[in-house]
Protein backbone atom coordinates (compact mmCIF):
# COMPACT_ATOMS: atom_id res chain seq x y z
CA UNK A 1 -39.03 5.83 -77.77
CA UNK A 2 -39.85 8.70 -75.98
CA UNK A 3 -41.38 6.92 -73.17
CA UNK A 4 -38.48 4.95 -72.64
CA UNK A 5 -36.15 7.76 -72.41
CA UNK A 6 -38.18 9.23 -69.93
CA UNK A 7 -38.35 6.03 -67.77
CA UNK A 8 -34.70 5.21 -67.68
CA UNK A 9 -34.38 8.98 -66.82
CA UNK A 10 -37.04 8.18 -63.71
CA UNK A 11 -34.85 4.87 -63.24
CA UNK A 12 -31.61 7.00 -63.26
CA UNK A 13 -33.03 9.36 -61.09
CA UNK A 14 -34.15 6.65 -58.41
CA UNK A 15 -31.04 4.62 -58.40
CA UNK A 16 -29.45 7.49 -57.66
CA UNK A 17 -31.67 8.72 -54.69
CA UNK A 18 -31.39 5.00 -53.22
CA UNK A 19 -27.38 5.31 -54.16
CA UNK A 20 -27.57 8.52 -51.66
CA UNK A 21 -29.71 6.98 -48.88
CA UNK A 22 -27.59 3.68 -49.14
CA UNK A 23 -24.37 5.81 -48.42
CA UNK A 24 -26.16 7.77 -45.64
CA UNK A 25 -27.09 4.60 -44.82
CA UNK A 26 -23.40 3.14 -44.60
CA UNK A 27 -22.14 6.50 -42.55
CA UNK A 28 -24.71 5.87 -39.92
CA UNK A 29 -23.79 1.98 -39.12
CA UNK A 30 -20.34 2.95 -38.10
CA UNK A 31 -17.71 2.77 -41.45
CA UNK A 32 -16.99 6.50 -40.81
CA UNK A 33 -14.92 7.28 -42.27
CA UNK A 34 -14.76 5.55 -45.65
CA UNK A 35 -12.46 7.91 -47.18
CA UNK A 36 -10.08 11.23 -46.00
CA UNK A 37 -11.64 13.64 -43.75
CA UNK A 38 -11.74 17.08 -45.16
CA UNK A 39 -11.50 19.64 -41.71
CA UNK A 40 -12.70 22.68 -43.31
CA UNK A 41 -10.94 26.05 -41.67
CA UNK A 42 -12.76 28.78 -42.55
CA UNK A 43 -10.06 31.44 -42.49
CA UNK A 44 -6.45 31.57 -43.82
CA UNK A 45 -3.63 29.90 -42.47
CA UNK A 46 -2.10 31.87 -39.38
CA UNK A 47 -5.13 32.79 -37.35
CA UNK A 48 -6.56 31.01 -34.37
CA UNK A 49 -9.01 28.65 -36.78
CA UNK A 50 -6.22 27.12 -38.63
CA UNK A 51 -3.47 27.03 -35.40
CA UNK A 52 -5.98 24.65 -33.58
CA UNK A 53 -7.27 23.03 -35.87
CA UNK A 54 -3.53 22.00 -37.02
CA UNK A 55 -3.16 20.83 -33.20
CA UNK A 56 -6.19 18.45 -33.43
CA UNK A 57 -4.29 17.12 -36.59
CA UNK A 58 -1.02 16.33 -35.01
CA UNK A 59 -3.37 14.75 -32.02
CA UNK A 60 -4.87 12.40 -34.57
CA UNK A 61 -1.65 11.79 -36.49
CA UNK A 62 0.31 11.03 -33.21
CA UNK A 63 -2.23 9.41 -31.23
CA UNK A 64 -2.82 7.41 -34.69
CA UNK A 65 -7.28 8.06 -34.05
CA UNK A 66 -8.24 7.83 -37.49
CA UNK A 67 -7.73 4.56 -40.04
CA UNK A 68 -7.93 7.57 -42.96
CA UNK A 69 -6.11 11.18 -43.37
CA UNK A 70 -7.21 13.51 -41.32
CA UNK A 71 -6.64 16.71 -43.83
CA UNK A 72 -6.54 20.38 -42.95
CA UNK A 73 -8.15 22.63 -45.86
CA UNK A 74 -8.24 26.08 -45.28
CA UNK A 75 -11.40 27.96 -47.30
CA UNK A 76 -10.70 31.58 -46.82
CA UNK A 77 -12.72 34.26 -48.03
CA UNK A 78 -16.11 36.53 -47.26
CA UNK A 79 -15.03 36.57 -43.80
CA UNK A 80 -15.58 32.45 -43.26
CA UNK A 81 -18.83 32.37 -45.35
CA UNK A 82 -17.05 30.65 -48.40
CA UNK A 83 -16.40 27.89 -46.24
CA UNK A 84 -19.32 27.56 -44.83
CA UNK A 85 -20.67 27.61 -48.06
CA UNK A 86 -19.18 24.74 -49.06
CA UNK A 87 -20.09 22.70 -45.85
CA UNK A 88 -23.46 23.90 -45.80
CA UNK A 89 -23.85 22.40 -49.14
CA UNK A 90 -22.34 18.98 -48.65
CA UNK A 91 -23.37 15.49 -48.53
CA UNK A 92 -24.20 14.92 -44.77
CA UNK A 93 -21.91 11.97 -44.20
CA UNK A 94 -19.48 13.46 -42.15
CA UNK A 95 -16.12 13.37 -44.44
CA UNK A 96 -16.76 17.27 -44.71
CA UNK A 97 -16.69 19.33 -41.68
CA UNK A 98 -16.53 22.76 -40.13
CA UNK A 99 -14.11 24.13 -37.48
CA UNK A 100 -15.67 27.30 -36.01
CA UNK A 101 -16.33 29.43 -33.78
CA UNK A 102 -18.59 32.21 -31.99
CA UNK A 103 -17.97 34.20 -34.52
CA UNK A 104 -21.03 32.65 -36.20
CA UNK A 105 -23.27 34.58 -33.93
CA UNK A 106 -21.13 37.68 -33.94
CA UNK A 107 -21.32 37.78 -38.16
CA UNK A 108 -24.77 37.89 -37.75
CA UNK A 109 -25.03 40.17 -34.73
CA UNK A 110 -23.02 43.03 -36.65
CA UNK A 111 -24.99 42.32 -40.18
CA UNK A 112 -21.58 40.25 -41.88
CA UNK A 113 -24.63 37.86 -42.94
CA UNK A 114 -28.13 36.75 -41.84
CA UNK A 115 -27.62 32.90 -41.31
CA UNK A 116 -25.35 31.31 -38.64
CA UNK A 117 -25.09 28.22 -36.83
CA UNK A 118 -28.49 27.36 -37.42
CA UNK A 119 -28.10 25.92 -40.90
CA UNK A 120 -25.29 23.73 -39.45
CA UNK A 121 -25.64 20.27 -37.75
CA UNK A 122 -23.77 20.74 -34.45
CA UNK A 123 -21.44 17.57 -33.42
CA UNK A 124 -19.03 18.60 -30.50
CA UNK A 125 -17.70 21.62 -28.52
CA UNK A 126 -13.91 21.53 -27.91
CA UNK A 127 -12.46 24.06 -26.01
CA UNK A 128 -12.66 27.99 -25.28
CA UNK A 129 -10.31 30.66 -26.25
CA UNK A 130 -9.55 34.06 -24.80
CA UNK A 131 -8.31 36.83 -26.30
CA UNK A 132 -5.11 38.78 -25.99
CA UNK A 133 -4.08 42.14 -26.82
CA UNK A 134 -0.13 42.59 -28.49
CA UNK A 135 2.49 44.60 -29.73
CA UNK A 136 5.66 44.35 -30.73
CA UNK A 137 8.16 43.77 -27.71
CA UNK A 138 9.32 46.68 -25.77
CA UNK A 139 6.89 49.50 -27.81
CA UNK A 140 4.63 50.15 -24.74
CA UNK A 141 5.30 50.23 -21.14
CA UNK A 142 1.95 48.04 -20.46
CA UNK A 143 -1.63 48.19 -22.33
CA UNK A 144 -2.93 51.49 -20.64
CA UNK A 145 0.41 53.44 -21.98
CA UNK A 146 -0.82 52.25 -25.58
CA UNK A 147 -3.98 53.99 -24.46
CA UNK A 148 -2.83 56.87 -23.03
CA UNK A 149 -0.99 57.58 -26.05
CA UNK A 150 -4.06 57.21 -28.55
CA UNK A 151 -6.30 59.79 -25.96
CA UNK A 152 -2.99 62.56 -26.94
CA UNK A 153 -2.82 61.50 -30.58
CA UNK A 154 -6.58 60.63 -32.03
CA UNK A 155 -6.96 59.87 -35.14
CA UNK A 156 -3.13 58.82 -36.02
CA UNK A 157 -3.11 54.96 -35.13
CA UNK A 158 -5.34 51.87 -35.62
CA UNK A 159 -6.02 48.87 -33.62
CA UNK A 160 -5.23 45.84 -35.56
CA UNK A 161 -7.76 42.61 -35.98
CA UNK A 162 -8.17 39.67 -38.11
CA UNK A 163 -11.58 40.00 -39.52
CA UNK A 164 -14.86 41.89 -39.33
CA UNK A 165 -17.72 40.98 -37.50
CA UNK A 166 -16.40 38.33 -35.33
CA UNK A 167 -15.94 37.35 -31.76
CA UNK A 168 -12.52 39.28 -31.72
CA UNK A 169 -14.05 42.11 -33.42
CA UNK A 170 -16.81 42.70 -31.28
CA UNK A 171 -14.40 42.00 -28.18
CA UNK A 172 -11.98 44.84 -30.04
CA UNK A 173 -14.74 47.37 -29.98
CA UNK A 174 -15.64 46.93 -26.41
CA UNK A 175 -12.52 47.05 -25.30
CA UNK A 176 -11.92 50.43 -26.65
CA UNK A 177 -15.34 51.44 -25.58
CA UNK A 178 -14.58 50.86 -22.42
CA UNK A 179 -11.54 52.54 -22.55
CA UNK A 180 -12.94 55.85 -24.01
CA UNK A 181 -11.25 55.30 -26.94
CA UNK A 182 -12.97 54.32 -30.04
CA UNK A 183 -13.37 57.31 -31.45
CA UNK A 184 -10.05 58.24 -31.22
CA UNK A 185 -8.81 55.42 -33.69
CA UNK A 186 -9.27 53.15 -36.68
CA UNK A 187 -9.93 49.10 -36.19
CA UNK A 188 -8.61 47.56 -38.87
CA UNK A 189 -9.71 43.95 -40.10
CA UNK A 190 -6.46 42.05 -41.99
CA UNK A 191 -8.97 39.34 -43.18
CA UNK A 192 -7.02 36.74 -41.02
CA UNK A 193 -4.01 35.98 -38.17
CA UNK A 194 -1.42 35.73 -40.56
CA UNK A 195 -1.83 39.38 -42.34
CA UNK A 196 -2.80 40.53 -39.07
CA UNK A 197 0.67 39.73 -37.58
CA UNK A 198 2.53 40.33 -40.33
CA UNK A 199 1.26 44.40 -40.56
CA UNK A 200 1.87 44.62 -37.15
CA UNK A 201 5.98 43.00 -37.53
CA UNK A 202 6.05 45.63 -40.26
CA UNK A 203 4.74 48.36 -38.02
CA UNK A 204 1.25 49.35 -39.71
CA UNK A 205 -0.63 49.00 -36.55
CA UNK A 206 0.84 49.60 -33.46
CA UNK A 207 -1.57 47.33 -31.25
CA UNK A 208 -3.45 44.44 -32.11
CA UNK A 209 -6.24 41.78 -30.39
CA UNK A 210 -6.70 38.18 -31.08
CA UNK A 211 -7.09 34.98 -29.92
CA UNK A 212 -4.61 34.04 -27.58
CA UNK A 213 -3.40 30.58 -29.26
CA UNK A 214 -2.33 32.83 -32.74
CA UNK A 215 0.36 34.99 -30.88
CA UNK A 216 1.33 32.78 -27.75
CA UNK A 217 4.14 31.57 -29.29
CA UNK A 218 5.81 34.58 -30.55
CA UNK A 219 5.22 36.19 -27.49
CA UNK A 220 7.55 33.54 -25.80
CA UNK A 221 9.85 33.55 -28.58
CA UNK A 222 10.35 37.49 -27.99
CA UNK A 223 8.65 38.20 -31.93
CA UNK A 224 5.32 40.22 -29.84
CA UNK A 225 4.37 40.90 -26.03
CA UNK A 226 1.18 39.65 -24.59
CA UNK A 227 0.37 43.37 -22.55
CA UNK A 228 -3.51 42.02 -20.87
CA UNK A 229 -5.50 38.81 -22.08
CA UNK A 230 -9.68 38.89 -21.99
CA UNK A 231 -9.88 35.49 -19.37
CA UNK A 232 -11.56 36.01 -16.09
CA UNK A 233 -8.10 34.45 -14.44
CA UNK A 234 -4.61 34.99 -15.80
CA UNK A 235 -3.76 32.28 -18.00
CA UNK A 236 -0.86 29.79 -16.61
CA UNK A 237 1.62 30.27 -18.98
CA UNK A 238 1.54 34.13 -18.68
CA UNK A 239 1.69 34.21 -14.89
CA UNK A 240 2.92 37.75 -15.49
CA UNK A 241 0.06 39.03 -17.91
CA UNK A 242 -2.66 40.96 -16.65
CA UNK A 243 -6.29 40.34 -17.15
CA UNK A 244 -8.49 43.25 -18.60
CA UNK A 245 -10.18 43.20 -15.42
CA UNK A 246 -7.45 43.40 -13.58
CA UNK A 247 -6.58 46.85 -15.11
CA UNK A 248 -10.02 48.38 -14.99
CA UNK A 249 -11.50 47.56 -17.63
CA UNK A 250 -14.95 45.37 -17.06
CA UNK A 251 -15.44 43.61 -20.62
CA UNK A 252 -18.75 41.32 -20.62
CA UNK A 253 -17.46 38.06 -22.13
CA UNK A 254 -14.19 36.80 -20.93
CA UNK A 255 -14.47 34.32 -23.31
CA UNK A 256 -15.02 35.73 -26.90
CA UNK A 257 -15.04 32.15 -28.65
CA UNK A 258 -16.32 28.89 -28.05
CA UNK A 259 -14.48 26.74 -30.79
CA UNK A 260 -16.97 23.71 -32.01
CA UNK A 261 -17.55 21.14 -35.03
CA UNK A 262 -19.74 21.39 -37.01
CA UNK A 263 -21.41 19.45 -40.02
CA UNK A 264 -23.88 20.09 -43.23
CA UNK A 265 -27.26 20.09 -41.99
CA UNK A 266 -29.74 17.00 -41.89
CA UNK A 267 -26.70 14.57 -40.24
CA UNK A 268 -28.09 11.35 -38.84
CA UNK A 269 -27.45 11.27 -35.22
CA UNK A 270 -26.07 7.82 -35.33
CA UNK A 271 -23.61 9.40 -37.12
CA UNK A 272 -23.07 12.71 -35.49
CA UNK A 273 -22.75 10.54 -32.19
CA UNK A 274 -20.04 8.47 -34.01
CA UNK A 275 -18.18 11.48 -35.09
CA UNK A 276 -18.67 13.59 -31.83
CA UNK A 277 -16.84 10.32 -29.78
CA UNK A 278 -13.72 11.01 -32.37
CA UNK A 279 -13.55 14.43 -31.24
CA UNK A 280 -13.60 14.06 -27.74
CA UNK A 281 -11.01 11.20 -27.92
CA UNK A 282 -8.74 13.82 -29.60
CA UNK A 283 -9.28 16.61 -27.32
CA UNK A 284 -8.85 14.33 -24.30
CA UNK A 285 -5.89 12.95 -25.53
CA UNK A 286 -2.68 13.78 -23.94
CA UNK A 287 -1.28 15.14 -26.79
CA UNK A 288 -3.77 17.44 -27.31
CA UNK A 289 -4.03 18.74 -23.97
CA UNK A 290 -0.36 19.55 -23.66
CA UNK A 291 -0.61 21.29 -26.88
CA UNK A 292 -3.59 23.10 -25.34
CA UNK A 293 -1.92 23.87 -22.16
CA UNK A 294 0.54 25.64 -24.21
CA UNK A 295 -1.20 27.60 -26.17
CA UNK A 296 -3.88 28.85 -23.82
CA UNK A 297 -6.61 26.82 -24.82
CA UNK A 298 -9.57 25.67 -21.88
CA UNK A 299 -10.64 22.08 -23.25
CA UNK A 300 -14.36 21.79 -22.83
CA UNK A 301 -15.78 18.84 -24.69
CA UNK A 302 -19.35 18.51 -24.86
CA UNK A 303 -21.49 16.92 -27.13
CA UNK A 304 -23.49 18.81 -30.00
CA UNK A 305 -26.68 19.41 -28.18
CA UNK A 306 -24.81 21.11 -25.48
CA UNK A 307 -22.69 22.92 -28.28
CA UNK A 308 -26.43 24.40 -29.61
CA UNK A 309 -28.05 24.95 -26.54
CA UNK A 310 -24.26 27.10 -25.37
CA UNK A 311 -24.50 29.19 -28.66
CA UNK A 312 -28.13 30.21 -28.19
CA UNK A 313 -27.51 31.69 -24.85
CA UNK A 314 -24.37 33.32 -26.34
CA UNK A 315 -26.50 34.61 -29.06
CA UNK A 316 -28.88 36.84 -26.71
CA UNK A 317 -25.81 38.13 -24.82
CA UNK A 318 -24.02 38.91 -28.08
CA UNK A 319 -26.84 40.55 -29.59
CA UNK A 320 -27.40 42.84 -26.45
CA UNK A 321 -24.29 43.67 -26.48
CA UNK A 322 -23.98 44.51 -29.70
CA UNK A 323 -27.19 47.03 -29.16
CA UNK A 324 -25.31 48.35 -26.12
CA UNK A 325 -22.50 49.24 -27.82
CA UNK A 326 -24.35 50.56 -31.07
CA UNK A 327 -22.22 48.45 -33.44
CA UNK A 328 -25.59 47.30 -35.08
């Protein structure tokens, strides 16, 4: 009797490693999807993660891309590693994927964790982000008054971000380096756009830096003013705005994040070449490019070998910088 529990438990076991290959199986042959499409964001709602990836949403909801729901789930938590978590652990057949960001090199850079993008299979890069720094409208007669006034007062404001140990982090501290200032002040992570903005509407922080899509909006509905964005050009839509450069200040990446998909590791490439032709139909799509145009997004679709080969060179510039600055 024994013997024949063990052998159906060997059976068991076997059906269900050929049940897992089969599905693998059917992912690669083109029925992607065969159910919803979870679009994991790893922060909470309000921030630049969750803004765009909303926007590819309403791309493949209008444009009508995708036979099954295309659904938005925001993981928050540990500073994006609970979602990554839960990716990294998935079933590699592409109905569970990760929107994100430089920050995955940054996290690692300034010792948030000690595995990145690595452990990730990279599908498709989408578009670049810069940052902007804010305030409420009217409380600062351009970004180098805010600046002026922290040098005569040090040690009674903070500088307001999203998270610790990201791309906008490590963009926050060299920006204040390079201003003189960053020992004059307190940066303060919120743990995400939304309780970012929100401290700064209540008046907690009286200057804050993010990614330009999260505040765009309210700084043309007169909520926040946009005082100098991190781009190497002014962005169209702020024809007005200055560039950091433009007011002295010589920050090493214009560009603080590089926004790509990604999936659990051990994808087939069938697959991943499926799912990477989805995404660049989306962020080609006219609806998608409007909504980029109008939120300061640069669409850059490339595929996912381009998308590894981009965040290894941004890794050895990050992690110099980071030595430079001494934020290690």
């Amino acid at each position: 009797m024994k013997r024949l529990v063990i052998a159906g438990a060997v059976v068991a076991l076997m059906f269900g490693a050929v049940s897992t290959a089969f599905a693998a199986g059917e992912a690669e042959v083109g029925d992607w999807p065969s159910r919803d499409v979870r679009y994991v964001v790893p922060y909470a709602p309000g921030g630049l993660s969750d803004v765009t990836a909303r926007m590819i949403e309403r791309a493949v909801r209008e444009e009508n891309l995708l036979e099954r729901p295309f659904v938005i789930t925001n993981i928050a938590g540990a500073s994006a590693g609970n979602a990554m978590e839960e990716v990294r652990a998935a079933t590699p057949d592409g109905h569970l994927l990760l929107h994100h960001h430089t920050s995955f090199i940054s996290h690692v850079a300034l010792g948030v964790r000690d595995w990145g993008y690595e452990e990730f299979t990279p599908i498709a890069m989408l578009f670049e982000v810069p940052q902007a720094a804010f305030a409420l409208p009217g409380e600062w007669d351009g970004l180098e008054d805010y600046f002026e006034y922290v040098r005569a007062n040090p040690g009674e404001t903070t500088f307001a971000g999203s998270s610790l140990g990201g791309g906008t982090h490590l963009m926050g501290e060299m920006l204040l380096s390079e201003a003189g200032i960053r020992d004059d002040l307190r940066y303060v992570a919120h743990g995400g756009g939304g309780p970012m903005t929100s401290a700064l509407l209540a008046g907690e922080d009286l200057m804050g830096l993010t990614q330009l899509p999260t505040v765009l909006g309210d700084h043309h509905s007169g909520d926040f003013e946009i005082l100098a964005v991190s781009s190497a050009e002014r962005v169209d839509s702020l024809p007005d705005v200055p560039t950091f450069a433009e007011l002295g200040y010589d920050i090493p990446l214009q560009t603080s994040h590089r926004m790509g998909v990604w999936g659990p590791p051990n994808m087939p490439q069938e697959l991943v070449d499926e799912i990477a032709a989805f995404f660049r139909t989306v962020v080609e799509s006219d609806t998608f490019r409007q909504l980029a145009a109008e939120n300061g997004l640069f669409v850059r679709y490339e595929d996912g070998e381009t998308l590894r080969r981009a965040f290894e060179q941004d890794e050895e510039i990050i992690m110099g910088l980071v030595e430079e600055f001494g934020l290690n």
